[in-house]
N, C-alpha and C. Protein backbone atom coordinates (compact mmCIF):
# COMPACT_ATOMS: atom_id res chain seq x y z
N UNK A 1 -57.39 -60.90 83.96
CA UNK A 1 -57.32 -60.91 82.53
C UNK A 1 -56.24 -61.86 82.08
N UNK A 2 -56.35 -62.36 81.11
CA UNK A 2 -55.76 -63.76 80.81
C UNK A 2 -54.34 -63.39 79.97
N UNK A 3 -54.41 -62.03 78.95
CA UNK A 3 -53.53 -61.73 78.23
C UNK A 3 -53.38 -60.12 78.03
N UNK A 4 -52.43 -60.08 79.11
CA UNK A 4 -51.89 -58.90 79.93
C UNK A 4 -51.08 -57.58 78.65
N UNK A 5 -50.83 -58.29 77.46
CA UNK A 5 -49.55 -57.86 77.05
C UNK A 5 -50.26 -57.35 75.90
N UNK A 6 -51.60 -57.69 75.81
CA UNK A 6 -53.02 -57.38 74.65
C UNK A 6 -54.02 -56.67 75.22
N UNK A 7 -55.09 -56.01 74.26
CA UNK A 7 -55.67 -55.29 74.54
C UNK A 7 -56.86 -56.58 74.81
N UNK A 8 -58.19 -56.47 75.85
CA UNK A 8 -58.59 -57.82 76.16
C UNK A 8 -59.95 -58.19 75.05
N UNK A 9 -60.31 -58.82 74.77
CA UNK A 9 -61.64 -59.34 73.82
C UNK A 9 -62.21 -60.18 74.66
N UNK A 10 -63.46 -60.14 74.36
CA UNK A 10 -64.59 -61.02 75.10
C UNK A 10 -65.79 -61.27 73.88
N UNK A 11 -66.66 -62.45 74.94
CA UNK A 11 -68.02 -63.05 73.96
C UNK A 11 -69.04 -62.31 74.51
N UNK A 12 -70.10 -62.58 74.30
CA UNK A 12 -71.59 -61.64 74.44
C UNK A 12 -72.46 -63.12 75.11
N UNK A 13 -72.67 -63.62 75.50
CA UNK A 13 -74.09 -65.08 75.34
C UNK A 13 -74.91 -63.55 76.24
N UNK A 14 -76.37 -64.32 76.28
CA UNK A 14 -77.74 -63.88 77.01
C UNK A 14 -78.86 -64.86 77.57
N UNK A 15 -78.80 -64.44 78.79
CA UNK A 15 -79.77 -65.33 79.94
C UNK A 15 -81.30 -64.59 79.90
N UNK A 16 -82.07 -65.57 80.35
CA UNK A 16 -83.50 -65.06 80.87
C UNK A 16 -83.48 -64.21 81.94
N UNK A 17 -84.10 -62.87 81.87
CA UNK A 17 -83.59 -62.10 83.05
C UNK A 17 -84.79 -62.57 83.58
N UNK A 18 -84.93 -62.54 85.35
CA UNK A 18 -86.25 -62.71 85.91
C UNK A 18 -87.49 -61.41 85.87
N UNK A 19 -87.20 -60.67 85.46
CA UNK A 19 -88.26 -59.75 85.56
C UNK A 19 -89.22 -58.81 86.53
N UNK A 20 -88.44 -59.38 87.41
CA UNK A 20 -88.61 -59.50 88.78
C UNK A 20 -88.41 -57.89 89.26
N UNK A 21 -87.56 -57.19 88.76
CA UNK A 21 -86.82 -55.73 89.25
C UNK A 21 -85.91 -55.40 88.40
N UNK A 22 -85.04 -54.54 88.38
CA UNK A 22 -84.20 -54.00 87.80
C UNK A 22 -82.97 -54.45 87.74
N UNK A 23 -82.50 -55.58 88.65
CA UNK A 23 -81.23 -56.50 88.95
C UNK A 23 -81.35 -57.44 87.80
N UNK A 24 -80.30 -57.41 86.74
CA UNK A 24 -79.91 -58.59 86.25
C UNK A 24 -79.69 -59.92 86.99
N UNK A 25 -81.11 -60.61 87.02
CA UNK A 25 -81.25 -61.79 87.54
C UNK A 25 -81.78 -62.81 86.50
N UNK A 26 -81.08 -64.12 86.66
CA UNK A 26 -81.87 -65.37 86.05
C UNK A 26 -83.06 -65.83 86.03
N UNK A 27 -83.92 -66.47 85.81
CA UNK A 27 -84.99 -66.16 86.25
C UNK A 27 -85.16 -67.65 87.04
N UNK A 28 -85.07 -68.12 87.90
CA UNK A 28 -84.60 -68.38 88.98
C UNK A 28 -86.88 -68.99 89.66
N UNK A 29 -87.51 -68.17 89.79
CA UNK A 29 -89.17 -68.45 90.29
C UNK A 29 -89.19 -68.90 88.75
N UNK A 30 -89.46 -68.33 87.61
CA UNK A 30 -90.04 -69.09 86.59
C UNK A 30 -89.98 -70.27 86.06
N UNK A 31 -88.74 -70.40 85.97
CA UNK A 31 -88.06 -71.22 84.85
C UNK A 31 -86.80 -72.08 85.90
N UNK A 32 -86.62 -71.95 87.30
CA UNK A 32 -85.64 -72.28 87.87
C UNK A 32 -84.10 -72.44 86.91
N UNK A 33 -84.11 -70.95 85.98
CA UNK A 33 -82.42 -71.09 85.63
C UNK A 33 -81.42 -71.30 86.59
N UNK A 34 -80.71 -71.64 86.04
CA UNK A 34 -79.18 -72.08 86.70
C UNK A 34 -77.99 -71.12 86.42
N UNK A 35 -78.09 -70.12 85.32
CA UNK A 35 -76.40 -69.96 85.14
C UNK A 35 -77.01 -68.39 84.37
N UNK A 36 -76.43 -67.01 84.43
CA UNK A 36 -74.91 -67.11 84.96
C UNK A 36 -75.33 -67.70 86.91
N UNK A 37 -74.17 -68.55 87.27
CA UNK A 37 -74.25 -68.64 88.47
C UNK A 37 -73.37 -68.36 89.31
N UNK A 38 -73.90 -66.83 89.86
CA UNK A 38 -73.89 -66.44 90.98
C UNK A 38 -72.81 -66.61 92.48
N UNK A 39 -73.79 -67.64 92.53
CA UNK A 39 -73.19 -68.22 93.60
C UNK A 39 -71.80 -69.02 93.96
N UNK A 40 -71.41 -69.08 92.87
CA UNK A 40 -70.16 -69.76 93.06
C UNK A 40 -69.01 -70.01 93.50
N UNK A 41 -68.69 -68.48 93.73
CA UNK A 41 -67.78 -68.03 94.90
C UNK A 41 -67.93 -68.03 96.22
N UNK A 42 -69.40 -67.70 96.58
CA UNK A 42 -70.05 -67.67 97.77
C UNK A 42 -70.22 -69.25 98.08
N UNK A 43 -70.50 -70.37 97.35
CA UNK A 43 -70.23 -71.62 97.63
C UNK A 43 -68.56 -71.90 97.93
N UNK A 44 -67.94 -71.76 97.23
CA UNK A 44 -66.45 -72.19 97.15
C UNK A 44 -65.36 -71.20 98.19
N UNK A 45 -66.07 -70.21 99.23
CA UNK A 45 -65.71 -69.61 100.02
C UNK A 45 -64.10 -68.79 98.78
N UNK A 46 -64.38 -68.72 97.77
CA UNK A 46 -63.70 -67.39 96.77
C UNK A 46 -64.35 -65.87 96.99
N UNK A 47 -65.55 -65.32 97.47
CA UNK A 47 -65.85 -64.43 97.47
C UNK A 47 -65.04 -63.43 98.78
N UNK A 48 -64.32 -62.48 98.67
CA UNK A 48 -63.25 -62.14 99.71
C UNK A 48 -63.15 -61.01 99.48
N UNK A 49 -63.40 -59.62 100.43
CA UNK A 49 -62.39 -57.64 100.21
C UNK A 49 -63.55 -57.52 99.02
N UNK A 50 -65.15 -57.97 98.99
CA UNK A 50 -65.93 -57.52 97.69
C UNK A 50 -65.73 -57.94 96.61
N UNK A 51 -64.85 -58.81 96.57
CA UNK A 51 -64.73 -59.69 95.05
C UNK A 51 -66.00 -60.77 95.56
N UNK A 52 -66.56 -60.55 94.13
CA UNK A 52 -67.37 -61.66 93.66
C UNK A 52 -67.37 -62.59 92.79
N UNK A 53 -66.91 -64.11 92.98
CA UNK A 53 -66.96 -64.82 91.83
C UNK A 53 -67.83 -65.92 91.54
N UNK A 54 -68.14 -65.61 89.90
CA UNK A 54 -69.44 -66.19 89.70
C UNK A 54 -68.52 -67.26 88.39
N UNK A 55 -69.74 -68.32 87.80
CA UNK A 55 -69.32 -69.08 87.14
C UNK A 55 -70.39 -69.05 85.66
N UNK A 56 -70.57 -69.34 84.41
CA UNK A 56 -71.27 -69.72 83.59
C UNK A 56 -71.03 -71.20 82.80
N UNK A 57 -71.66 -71.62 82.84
CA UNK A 57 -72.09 -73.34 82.52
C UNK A 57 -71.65 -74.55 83.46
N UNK A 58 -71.93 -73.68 84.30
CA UNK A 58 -71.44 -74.69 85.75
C UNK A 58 -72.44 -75.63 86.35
N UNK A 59 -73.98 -75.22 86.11
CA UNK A 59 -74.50 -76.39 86.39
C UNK A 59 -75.35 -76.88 85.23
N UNK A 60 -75.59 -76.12 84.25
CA UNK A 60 -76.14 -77.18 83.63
C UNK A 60 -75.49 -76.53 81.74
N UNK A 61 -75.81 -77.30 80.69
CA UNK A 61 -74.73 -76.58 79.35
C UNK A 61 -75.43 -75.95 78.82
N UNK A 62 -75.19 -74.05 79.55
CA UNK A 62 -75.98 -73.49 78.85
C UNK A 62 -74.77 -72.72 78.02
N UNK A 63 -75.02 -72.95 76.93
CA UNK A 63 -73.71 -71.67 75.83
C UNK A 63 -72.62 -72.91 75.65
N UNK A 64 -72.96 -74.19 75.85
CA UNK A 64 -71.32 -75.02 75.91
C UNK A 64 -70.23 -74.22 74.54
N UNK A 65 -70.61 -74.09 73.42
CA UNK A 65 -70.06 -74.14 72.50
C UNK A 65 -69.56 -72.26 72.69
N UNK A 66 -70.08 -71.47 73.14
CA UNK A 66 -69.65 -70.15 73.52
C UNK A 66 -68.67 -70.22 74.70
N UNK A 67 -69.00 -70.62 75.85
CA UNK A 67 -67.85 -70.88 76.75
C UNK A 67 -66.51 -72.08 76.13
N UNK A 68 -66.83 -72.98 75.52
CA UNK A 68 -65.57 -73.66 75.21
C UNK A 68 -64.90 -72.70 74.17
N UNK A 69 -65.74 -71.13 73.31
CA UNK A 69 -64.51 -70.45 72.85
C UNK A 69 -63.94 -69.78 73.63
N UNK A 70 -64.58 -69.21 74.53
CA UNK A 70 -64.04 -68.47 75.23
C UNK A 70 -63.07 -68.69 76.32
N UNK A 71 -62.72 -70.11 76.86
CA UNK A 71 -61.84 -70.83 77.51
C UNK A 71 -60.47 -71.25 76.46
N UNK A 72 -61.30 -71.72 74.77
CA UNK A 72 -60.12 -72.72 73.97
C UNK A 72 -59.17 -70.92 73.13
N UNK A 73 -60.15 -70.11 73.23
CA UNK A 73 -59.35 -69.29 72.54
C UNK A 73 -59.05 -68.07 74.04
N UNK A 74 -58.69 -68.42 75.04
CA UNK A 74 -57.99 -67.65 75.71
C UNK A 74 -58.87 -66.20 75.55
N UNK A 75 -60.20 -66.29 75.63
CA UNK A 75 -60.39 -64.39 76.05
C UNK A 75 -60.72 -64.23 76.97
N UNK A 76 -60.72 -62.90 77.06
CA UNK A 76 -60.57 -62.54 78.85
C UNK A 76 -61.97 -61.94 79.03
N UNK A 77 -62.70 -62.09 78.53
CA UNK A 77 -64.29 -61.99 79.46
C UNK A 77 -65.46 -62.31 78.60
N UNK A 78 -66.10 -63.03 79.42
CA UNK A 78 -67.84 -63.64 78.86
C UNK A 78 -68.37 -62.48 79.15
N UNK A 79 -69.17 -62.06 78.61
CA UNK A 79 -70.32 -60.74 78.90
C UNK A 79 -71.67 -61.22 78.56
N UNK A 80 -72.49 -60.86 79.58
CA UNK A 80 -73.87 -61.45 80.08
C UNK A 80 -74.55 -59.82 79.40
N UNK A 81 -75.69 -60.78 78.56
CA UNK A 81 -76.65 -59.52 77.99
C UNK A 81 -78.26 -60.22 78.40
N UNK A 82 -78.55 -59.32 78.50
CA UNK A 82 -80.40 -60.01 78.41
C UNK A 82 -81.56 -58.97 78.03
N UNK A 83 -82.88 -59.07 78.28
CA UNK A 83 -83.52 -58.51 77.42
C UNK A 83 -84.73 -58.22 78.78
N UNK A 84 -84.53 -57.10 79.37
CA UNK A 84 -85.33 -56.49 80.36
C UNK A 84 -86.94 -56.80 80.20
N UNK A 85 -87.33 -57.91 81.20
CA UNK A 85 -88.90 -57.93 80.99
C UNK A 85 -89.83 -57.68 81.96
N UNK A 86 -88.84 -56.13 83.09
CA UNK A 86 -90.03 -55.99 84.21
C UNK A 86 -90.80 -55.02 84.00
N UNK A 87 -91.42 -54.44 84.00
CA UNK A 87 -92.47 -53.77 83.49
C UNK A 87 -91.92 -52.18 83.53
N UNK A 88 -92.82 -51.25 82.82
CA UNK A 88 -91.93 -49.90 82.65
C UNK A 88 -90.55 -49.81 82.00
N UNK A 89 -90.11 -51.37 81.53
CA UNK A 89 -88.66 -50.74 81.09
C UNK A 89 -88.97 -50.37 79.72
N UNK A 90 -88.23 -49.11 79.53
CA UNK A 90 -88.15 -48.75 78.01
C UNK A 90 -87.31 -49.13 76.93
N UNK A 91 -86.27 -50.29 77.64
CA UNK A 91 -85.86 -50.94 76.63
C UNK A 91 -86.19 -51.68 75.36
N UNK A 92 -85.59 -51.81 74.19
CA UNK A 92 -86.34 -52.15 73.12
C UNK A 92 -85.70 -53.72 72.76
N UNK A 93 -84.10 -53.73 73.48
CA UNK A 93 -83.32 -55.02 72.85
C UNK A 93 -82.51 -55.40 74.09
N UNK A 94 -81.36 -56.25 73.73
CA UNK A 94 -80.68 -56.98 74.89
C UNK A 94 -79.86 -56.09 75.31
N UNK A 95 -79.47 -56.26 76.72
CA UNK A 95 -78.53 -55.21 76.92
C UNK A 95 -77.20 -55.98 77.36
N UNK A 96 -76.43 -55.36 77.61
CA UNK A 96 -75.39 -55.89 77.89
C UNK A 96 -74.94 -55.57 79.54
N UNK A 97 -75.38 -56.39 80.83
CA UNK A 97 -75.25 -56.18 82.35
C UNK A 97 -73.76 -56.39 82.81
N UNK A 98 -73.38 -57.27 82.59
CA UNK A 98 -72.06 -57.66 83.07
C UNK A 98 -71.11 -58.57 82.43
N UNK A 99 -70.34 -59.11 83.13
CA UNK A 99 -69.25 -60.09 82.59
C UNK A 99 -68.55 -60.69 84.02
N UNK A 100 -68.17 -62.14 83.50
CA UNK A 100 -67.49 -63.10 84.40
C UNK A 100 -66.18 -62.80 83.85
N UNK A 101 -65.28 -62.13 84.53
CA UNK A 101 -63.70 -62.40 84.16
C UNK A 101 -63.28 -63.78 83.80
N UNK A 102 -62.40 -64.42 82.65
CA UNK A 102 -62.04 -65.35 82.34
C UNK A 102 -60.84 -65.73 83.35
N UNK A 103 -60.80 -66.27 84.44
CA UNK A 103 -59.91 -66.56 85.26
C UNK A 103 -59.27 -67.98 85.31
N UNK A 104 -60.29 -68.74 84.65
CA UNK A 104 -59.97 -70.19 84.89
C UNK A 104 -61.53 -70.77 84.58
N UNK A 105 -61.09 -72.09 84.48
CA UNK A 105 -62.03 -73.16 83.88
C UNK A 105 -62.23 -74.00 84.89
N UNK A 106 -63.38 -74.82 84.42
CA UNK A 106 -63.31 -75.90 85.34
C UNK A 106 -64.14 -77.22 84.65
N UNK A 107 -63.77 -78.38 84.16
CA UNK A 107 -64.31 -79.51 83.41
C UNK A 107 -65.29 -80.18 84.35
N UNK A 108 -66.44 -80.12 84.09
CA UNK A 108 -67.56 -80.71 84.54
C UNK A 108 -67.82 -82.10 84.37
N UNK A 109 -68.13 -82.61 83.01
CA UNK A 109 -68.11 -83.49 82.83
C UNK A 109 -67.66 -83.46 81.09
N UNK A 110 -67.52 -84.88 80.28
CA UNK A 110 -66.92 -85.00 79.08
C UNK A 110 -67.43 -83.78 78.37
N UNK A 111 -66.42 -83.22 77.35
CA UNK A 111 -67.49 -82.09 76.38
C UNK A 111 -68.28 -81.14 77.52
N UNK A 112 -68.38 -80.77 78.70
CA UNK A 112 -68.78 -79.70 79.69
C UNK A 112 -67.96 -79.07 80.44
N UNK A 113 -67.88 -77.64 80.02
CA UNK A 113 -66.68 -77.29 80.84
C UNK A 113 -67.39 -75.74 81.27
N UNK A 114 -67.00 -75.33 82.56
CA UNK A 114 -67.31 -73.95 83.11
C UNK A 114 -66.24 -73.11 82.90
N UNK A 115 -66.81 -71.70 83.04
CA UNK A 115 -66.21 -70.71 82.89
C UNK A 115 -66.04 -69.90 84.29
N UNK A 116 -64.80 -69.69 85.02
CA UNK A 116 -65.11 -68.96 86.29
C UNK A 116 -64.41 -67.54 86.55
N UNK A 117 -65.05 -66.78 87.34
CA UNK A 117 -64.14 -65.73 87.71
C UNK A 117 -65.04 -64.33 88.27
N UNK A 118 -64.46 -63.03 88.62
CA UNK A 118 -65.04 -62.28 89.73
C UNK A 118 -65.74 -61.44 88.12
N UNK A 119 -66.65 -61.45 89.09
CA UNK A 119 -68.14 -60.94 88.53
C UNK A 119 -68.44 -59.55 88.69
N UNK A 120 -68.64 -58.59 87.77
CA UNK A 120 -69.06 -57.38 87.70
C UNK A 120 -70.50 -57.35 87.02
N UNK A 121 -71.89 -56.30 88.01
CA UNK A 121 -72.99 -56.20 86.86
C UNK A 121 -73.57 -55.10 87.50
N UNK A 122 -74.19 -54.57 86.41
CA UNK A 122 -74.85 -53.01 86.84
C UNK A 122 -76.53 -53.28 85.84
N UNK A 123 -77.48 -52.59 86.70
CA UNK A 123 -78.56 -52.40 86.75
C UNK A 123 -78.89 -52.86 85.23
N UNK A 124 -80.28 -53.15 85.12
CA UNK A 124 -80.46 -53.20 83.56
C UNK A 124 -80.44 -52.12 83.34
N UNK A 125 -81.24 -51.08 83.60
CA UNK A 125 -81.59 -49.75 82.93
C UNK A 125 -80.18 -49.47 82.43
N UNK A 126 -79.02 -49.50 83.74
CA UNK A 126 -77.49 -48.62 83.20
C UNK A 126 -77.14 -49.92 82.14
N UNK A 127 -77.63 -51.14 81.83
CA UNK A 127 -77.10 -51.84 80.77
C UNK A 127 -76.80 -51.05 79.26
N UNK A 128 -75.99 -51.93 78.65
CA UNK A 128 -75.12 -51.44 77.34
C UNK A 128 -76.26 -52.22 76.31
N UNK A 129 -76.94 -50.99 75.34
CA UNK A 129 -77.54 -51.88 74.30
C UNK A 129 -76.83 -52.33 73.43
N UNK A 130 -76.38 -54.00 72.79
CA UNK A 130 -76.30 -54.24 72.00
C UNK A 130 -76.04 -53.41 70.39
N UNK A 131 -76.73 -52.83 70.34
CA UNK A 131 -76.77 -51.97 69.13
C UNK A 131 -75.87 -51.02 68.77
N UNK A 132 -75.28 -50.48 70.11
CA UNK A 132 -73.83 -49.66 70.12
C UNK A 132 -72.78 -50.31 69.86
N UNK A 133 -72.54 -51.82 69.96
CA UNK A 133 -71.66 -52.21 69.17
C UNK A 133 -71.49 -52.54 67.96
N UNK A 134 -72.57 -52.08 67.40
CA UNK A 134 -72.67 -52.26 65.54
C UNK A 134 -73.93 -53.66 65.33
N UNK A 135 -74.60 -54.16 66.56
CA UNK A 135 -75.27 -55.79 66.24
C UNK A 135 -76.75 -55.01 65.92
N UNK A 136 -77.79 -55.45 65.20
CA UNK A 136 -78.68 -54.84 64.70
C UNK A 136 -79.23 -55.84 66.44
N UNK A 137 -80.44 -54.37 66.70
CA UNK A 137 -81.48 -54.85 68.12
C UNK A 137 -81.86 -56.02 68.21
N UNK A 138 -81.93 -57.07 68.89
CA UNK A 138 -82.92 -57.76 68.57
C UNK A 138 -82.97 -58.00 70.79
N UNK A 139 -84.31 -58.56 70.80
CA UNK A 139 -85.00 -59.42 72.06
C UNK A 139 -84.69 -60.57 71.95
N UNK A 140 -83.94 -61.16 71.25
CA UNK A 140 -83.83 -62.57 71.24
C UNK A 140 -82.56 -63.04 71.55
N UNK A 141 -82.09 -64.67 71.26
CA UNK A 141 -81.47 -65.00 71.57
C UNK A 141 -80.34 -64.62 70.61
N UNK A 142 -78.56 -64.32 70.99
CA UNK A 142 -77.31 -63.99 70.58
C UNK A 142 -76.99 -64.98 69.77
N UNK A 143 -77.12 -66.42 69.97
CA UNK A 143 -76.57 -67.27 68.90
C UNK A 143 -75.85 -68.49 70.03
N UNK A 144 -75.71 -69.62 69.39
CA UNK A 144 -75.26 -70.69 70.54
C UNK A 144 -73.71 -70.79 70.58
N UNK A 145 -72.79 -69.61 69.88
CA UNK A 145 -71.60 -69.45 69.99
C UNK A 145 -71.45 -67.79 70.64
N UNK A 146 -72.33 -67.40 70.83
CA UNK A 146 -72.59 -65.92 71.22
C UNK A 146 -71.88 -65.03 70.53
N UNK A 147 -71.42 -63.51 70.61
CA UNK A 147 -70.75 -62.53 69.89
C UNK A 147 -69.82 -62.27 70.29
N UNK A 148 -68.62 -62.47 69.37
CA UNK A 148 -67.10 -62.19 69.79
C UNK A 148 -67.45 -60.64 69.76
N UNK A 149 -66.49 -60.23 70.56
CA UNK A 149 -66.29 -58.65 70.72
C UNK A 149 -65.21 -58.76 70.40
N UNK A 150 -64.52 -57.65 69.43
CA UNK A 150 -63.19 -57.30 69.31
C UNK A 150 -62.27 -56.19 70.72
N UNK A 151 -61.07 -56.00 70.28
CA UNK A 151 -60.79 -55.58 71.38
C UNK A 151 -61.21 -53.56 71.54
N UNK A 152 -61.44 -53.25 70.65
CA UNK A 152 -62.24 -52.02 70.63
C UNK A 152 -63.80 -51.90 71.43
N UNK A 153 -64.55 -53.44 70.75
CA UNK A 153 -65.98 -53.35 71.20
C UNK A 153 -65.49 -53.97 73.25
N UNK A 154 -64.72 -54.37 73.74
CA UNK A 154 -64.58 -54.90 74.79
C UNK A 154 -64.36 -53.97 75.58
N UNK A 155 -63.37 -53.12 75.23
CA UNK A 155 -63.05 -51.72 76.33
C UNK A 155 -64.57 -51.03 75.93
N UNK A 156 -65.20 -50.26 74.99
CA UNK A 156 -66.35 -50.21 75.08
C UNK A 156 -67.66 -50.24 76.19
N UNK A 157 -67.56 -51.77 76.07
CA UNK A 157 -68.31 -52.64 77.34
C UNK A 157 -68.22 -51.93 78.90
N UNK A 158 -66.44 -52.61 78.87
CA UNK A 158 -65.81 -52.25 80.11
C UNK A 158 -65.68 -50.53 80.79
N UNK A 159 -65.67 -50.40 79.56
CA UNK A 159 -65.39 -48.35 80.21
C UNK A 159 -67.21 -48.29 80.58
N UNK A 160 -68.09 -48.90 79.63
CA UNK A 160 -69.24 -48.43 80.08
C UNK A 160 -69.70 -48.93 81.28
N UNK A 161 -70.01 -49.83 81.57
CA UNK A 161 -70.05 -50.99 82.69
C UNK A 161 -68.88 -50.35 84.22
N UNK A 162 -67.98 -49.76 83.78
CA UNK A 162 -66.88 -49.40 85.18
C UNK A 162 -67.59 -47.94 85.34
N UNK A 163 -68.08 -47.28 84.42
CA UNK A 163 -69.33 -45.82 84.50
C UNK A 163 -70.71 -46.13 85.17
N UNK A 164 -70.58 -47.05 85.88
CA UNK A 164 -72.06 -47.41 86.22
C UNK A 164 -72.07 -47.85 87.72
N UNK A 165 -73.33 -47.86 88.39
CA UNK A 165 -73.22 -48.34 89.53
C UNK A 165 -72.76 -49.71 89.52
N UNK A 166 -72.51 -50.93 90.35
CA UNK A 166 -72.09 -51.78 90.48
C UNK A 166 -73.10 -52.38 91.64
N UNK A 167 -73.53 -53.24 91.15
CA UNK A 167 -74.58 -54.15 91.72
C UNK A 167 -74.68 -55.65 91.90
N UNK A 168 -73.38 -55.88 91.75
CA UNK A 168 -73.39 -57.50 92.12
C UNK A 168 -73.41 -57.85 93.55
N UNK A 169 -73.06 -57.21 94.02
CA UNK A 169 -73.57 -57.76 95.77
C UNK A 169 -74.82 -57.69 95.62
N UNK A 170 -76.04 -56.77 95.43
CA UNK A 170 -77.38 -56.78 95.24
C UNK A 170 -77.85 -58.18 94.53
N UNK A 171 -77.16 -58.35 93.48
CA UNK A 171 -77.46 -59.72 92.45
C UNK A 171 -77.45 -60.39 93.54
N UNK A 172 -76.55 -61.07 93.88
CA UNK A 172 -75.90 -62.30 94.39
C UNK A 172 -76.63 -62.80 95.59
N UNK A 173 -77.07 -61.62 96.79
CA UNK A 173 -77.80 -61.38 97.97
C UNK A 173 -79.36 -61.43 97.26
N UNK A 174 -79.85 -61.22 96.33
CA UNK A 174 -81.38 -61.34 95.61
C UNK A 174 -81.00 -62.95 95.10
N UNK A 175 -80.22 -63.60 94.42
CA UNK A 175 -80.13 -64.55 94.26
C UNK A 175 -80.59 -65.94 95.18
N UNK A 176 -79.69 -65.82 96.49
CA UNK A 176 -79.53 -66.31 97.60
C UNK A 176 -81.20 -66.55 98.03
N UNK A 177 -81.26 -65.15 98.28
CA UNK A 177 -82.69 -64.86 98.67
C UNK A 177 -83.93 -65.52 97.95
N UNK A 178 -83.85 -65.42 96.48
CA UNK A 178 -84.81 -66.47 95.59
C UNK A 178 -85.15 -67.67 95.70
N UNK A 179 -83.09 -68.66 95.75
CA UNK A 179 -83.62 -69.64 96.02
C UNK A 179 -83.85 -70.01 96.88
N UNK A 180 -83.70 -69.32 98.49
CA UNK A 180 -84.19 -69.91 99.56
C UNK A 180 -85.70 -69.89 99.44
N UNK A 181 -86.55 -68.93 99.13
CA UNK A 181 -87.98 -68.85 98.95
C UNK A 181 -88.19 -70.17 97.63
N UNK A 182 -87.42 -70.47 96.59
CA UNK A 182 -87.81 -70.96 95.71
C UNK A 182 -87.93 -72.84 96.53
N UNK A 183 -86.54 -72.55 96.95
CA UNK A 183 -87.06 -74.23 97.76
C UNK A 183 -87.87 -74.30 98.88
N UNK A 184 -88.23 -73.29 99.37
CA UNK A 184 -89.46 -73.19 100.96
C UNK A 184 -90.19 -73.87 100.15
N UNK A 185 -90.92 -73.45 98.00
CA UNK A 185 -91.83 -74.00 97.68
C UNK A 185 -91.80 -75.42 97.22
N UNK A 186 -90.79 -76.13 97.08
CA UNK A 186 -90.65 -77.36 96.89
C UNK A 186 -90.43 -77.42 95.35
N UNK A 187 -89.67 -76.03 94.49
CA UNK A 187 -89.18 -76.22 93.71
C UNK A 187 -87.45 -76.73 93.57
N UNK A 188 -86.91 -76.94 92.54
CA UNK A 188 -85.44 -76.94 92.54
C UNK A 188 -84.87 -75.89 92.01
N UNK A 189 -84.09 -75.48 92.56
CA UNK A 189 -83.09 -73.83 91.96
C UNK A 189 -81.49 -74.53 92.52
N UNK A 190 -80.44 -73.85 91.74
CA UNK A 190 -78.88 -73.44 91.93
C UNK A 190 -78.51 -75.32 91.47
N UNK A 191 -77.60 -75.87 91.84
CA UNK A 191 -77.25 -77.12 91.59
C UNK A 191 -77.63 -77.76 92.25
């Protein structure tokens, strides 16, 4: 957490989940997304004792203008929401799966900058709807600056999300697993 001496605030953005299962995943076979990505720790040999660290807008600018607030104004976590599309879910809107700790940045290229740090995410079903933080439902997209959370709606998140199973090793290992099948087919996935 970036500001120890405060209570912490974070943004909201939302990815294409794959649909695939119940793991907040990118959708990775459809659409070959890129980000949140995953893998990043597990590339950069950072993943260490079950820490997982993942990155958002690291390979390609998805949210630029949400991650450059969330880097230029110092908050301490991006939170990943999406909108459950595997079948049987009874969800109605986006939920809220996880968050990349704001640990550090990293400049990609001019005007592109990533967001990095250890990664927490729990099941969609145990996801946080949107709607409990006061945002009216929607399936769609959050906005291309995403939703500041205050520091009330952030512990919120976090108390709910630390009440839940924890499934980012599952992510990360389903990830892996995708794109190796995704390039057997002679598609492109990860960077």
């Amino acid at each position: 957490m970036s500001n120890s001496d405060t209570r912490p605030k974070g943004r909201v953005i939302r990815f294409i989940h794959a649909g695939t299962n119940d793991l907040p995943l990118r959708d990775i076979p459809g659409q070959n997304k890129t980000e949140p990505y995953l893998e990043y720790g597990h590339e950069n040999g950072l993943n260490e004792n079950g820490r997982i660290v993942a990155a958002e807008n690291y390979c390609a600018e998805c949210y630029q203008k949400a991650v450059q607030k969330v880097v230029n104004q110092d908050e301490d976590y991006l939170f990943l929401a999406t909108y459950p599309k595997q079948s049987g879910s009874e969800a109605v809107e986006n939920q809220i799966v996880g968050y990349i700790e704001n640990e550090g940045s990293e400049p990609i290229a001019e005007d592109h900058i990533a967001v990095f740090g250890e990664a927490r995410f729990v099941s969609v079903t145990d996801g946080l709807p949107m709607s409990e933080l006061g945002y009216s439902p929607s399936k769609g997209p959050v906005g291309g600056w995403g939703r500041t959370l205050d520091e009330a709606q952030t512990e919120t998140v976090l108390n709910h999300i630390e009440g839940q199973t924890d499934v980012t090793q599952d992510c990360l290992d389903m990830v892996l697993e995708m794109e190796d099948a995704s390039k057997s087919g002679n598609s492109t996935s990860g960077c």
